[in-house]
Protein backbone atom coordinates (compact mmCIF):
# COMPACT_ATOMS: atom_id res chain seq x y z
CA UNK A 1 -54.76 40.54 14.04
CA UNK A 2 -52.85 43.67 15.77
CA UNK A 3 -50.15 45.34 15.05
CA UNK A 4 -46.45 45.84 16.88
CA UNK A 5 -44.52 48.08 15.35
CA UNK A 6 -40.94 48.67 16.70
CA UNK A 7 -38.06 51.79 16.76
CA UNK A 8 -34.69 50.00 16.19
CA UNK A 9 -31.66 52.30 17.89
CA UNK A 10 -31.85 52.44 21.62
CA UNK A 11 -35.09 50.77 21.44
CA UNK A 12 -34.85 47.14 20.30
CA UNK A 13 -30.91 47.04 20.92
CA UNK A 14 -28.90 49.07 23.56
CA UNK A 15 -27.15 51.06 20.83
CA UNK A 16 -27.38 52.80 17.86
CA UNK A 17 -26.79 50.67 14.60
CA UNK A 18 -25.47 53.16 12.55
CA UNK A 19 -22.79 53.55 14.66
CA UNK A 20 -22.06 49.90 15.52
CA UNK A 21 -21.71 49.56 11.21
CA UNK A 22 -19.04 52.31 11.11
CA UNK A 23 -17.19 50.74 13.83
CA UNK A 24 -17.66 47.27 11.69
CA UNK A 25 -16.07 49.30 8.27
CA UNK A 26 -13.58 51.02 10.56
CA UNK A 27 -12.52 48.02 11.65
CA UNK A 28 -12.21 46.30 8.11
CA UNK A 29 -10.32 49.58 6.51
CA UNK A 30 -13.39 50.52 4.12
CA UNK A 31 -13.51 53.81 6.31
CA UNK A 32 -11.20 55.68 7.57
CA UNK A 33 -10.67 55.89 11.67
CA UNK A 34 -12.55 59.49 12.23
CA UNK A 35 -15.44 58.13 10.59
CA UNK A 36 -16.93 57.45 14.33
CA UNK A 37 -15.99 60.73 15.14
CA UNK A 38 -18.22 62.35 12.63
CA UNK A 39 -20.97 59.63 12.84
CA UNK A 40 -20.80 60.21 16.49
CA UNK A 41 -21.27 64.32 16.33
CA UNK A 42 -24.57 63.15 13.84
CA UNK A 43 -25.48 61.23 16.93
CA UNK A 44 -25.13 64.41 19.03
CA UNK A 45 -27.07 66.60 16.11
CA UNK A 46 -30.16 63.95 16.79
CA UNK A 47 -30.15 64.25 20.05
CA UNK A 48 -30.49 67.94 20.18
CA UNK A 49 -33.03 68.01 17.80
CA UNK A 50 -31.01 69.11 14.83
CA UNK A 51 -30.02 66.50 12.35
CA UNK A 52 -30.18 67.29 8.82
CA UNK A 53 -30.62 63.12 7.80
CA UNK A 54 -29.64 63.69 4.67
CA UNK A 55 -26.36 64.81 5.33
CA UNK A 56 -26.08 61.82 7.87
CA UNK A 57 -27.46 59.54 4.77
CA UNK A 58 -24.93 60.71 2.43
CA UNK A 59 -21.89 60.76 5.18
CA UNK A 60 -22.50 56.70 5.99
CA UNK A 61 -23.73 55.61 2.35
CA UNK A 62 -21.64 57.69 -0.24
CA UNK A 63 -18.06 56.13 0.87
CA UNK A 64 -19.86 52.65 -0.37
CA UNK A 65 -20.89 53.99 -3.78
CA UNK A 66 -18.00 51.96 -5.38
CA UNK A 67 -18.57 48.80 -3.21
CA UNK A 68 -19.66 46.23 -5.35
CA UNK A 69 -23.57 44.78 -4.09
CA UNK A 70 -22.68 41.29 -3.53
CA UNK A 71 -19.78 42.59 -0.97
CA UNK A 72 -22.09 44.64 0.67
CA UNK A 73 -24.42 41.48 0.83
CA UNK A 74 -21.92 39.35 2.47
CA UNK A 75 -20.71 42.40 5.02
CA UNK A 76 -24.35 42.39 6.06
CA UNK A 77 -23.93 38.44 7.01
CA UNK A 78 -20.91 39.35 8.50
CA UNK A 79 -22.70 42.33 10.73
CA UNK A 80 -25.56 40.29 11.57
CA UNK A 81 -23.38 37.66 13.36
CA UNK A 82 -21.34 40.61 15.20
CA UNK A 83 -24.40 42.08 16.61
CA UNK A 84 -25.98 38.52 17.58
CA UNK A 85 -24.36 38.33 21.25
CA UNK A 86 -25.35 41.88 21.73
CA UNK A 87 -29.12 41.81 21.26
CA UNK A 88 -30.93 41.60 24.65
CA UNK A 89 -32.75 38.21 25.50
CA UNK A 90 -35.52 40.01 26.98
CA UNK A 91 -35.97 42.12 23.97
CA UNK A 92 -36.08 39.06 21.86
CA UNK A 93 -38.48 37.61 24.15
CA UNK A 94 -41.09 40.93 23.79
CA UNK A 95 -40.81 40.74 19.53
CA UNK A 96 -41.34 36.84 20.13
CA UNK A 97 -44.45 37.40 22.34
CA UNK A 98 -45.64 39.66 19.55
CA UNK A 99 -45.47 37.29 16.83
CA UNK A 100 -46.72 34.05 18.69
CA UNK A 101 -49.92 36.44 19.40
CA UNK A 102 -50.44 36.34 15.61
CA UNK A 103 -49.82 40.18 15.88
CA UNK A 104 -48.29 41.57 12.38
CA UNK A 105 -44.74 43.10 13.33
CA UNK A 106 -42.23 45.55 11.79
CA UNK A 107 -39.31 47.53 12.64
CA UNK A 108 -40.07 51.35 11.66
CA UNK A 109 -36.68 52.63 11.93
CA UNK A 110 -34.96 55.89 10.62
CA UNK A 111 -31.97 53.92 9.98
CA UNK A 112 -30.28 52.95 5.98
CA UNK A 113 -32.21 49.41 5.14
CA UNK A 114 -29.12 47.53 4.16
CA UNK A 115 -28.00 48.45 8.03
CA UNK A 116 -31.71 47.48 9.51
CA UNK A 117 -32.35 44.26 7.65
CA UNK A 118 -29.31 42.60 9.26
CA UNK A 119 -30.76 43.70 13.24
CA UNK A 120 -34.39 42.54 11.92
CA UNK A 121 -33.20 39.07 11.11
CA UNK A 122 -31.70 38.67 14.59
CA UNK A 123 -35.55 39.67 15.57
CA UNK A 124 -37.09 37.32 12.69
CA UNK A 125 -39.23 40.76 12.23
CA UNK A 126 -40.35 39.93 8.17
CA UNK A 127 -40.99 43.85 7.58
CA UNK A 128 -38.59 46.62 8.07
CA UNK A 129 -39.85 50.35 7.06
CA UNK A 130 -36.60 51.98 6.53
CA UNK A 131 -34.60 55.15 5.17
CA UNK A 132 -33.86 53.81 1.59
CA UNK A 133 -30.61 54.31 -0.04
CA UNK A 134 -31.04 55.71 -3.54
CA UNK A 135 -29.00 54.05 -6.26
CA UNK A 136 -27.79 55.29 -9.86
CA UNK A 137 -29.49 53.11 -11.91
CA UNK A 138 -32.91 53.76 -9.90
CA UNK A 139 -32.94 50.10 -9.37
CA UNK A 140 -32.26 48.02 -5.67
CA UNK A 141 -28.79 46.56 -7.04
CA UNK A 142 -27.51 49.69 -8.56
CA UNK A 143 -24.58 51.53 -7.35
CA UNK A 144 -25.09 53.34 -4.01
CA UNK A 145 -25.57 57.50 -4.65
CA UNK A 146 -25.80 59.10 -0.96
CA UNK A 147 -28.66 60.41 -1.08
CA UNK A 148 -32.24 59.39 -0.10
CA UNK A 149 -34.92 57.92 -1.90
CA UNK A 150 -38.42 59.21 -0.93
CA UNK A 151 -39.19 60.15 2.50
CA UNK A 152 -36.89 59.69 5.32
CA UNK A 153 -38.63 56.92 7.87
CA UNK A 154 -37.59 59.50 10.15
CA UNK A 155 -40.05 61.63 12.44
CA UNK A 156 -43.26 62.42 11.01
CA UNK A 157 -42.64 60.33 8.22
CA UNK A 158 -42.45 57.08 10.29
CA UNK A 159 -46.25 57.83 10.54
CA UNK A 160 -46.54 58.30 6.26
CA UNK A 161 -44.19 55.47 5.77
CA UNK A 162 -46.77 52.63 7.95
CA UNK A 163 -49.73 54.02 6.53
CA UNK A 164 -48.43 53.52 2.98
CA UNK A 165 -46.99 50.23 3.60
CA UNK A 166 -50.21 48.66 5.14
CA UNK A 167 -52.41 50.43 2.09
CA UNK A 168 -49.95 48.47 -0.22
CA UNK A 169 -50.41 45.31 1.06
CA UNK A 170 -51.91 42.24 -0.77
CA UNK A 171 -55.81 42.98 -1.24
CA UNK A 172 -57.15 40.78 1.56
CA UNK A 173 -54.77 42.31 3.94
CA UNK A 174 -54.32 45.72 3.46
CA UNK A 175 -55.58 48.01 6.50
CA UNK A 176 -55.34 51.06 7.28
CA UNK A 177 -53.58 52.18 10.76
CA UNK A 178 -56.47 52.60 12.51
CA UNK A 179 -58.22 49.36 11.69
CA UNK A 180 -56.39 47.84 13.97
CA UNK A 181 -57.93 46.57 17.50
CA UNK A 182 -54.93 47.35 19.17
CA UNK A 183 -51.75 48.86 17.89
CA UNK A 184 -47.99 48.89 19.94
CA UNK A 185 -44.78 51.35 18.96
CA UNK A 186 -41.99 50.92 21.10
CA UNK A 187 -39.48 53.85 21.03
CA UNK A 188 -36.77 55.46 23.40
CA UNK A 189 -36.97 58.96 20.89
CA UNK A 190 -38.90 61.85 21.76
CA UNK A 191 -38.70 62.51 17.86
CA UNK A 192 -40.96 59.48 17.14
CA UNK A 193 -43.89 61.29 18.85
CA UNK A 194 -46.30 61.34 16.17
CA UNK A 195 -46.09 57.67 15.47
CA UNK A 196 -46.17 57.45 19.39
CA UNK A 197 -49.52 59.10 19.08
CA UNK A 198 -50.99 57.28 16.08
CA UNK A 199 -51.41 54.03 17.77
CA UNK A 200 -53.04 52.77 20.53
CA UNK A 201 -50.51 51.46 22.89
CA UNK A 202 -47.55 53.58 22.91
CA UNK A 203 -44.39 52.61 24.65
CA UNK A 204 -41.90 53.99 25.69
CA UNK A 205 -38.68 52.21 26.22
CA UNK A 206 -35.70 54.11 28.34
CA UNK A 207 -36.92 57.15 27.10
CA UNK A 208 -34.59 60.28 26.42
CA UNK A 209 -35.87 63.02 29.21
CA UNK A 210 -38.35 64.65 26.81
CA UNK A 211 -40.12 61.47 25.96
CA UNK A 212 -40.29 60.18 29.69
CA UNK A 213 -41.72 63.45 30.56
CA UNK A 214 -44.57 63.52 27.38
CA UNK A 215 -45.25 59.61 28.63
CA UNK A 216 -45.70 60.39 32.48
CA UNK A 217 -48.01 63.26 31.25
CA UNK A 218 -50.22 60.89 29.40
CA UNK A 219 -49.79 57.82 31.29
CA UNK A 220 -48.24 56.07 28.70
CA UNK A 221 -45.98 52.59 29.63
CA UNK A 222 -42.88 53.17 30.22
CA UNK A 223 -40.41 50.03 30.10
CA UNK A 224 -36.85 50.75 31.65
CA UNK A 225 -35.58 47.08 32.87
CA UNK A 226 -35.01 45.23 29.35
């Protein structure tokens, strides 16, 4: 068995999620109209290299503290079948050749879970290592604080966040990162470098400038048509 793991944002999908759910809450009066606005200057913050994620966290998940879970279950649904016409075929098609290899996939993914679960079910990815929302009550159902529980998946802590989710598997599967015969992340983010590095077949997929530059250096693939 290998392993495929996969950025979301820009990587799997043409866009960034996090912005394509405030648009969704915009839309349905849960946030008010210059919520894009500031989501979009986060956008900009990540880009440059500057993002503090926890302010980004708590700016997307602390105007749903109040929203009771079982909405925010059946607004997930409801995103999942908005973003269905917009996922790529042929990015569907590279997650599909993954899985029918036998190879064990998961979306690694800086983005809120209860944003990412909905894009991995268009991908029928079973495991999504995500930025976890942290809740009142400490429990998964409890009401929505802002802030972050654990370690961001974001950066270097992509790489912390799939070692300790393959050392937690069930007994007879649990391997460690570099057990693998062969190992795939797909990103487009310069800032997912050191998971870039930790496997064996990086790829990078329409890289930002500074990650198409670091993969032409080290002859990484480099996927641009998808």
């Amino acid at each position: 068995m290998n392993l495929a793991l996969f950025d979301l944002d820009h990587t799997l999908i043409p866009f960034d999620s996090g912005m394509a759910w405030t648009q969704f809450l915009v839309a349905r009066g849960v946030l008010p109209a210059d919520a894009e606005a500031v989501y979009l200057d986060y956008c900009r913050q990540y880009v440059a290299g500057t993002l503090d994620i926890h302010a980004m966290h708590f700016a997307s998940v602390a105007p749903l503290a109040s929203v009771p879970r079982a909405e925010l279950a059946r607004w997930s649904g409801e995103f999942e079948q908005a973003l269905h016409p917009r996922v790529p075929a042929a990015m569907r098609a590279l997650v599909r050749g993954h899985r029918d290899a036998g190879d064990l996939c998961a979306i690694v993914t800086a983005t809120t879970r209860f944003i990412a679960e909905p894009c991995a079910r268009l991908f029928d990815v079973p495991h999504v290592l995500a930025t976890e929302a942290a809740t009142a009550d400490g429990s998964p159902t409890g009401a929505l604080t802002g802030a972050i529980d654990g370690l961001p998946c974001f950066r270097e802590h992509k790489v912390t966040r799939v070692r300790q989710w393959l050392g937690q598997r069930s007994p007879g599967d649990a391997i460690a990162l570099e057990g693998f015969e062969r190992s795939w992340f797909y990103s487009d983010s310069v800032s997912d470098l050191p998971l870039l590095a930790a496997v064996s077949d990086p790829v990078a997929v329409r890289p930002d400038a500074r990650l198409r530059a670091h993969a032409q250096d080290r002859g990484w693939r480099i996927v641009d048509a998808v």
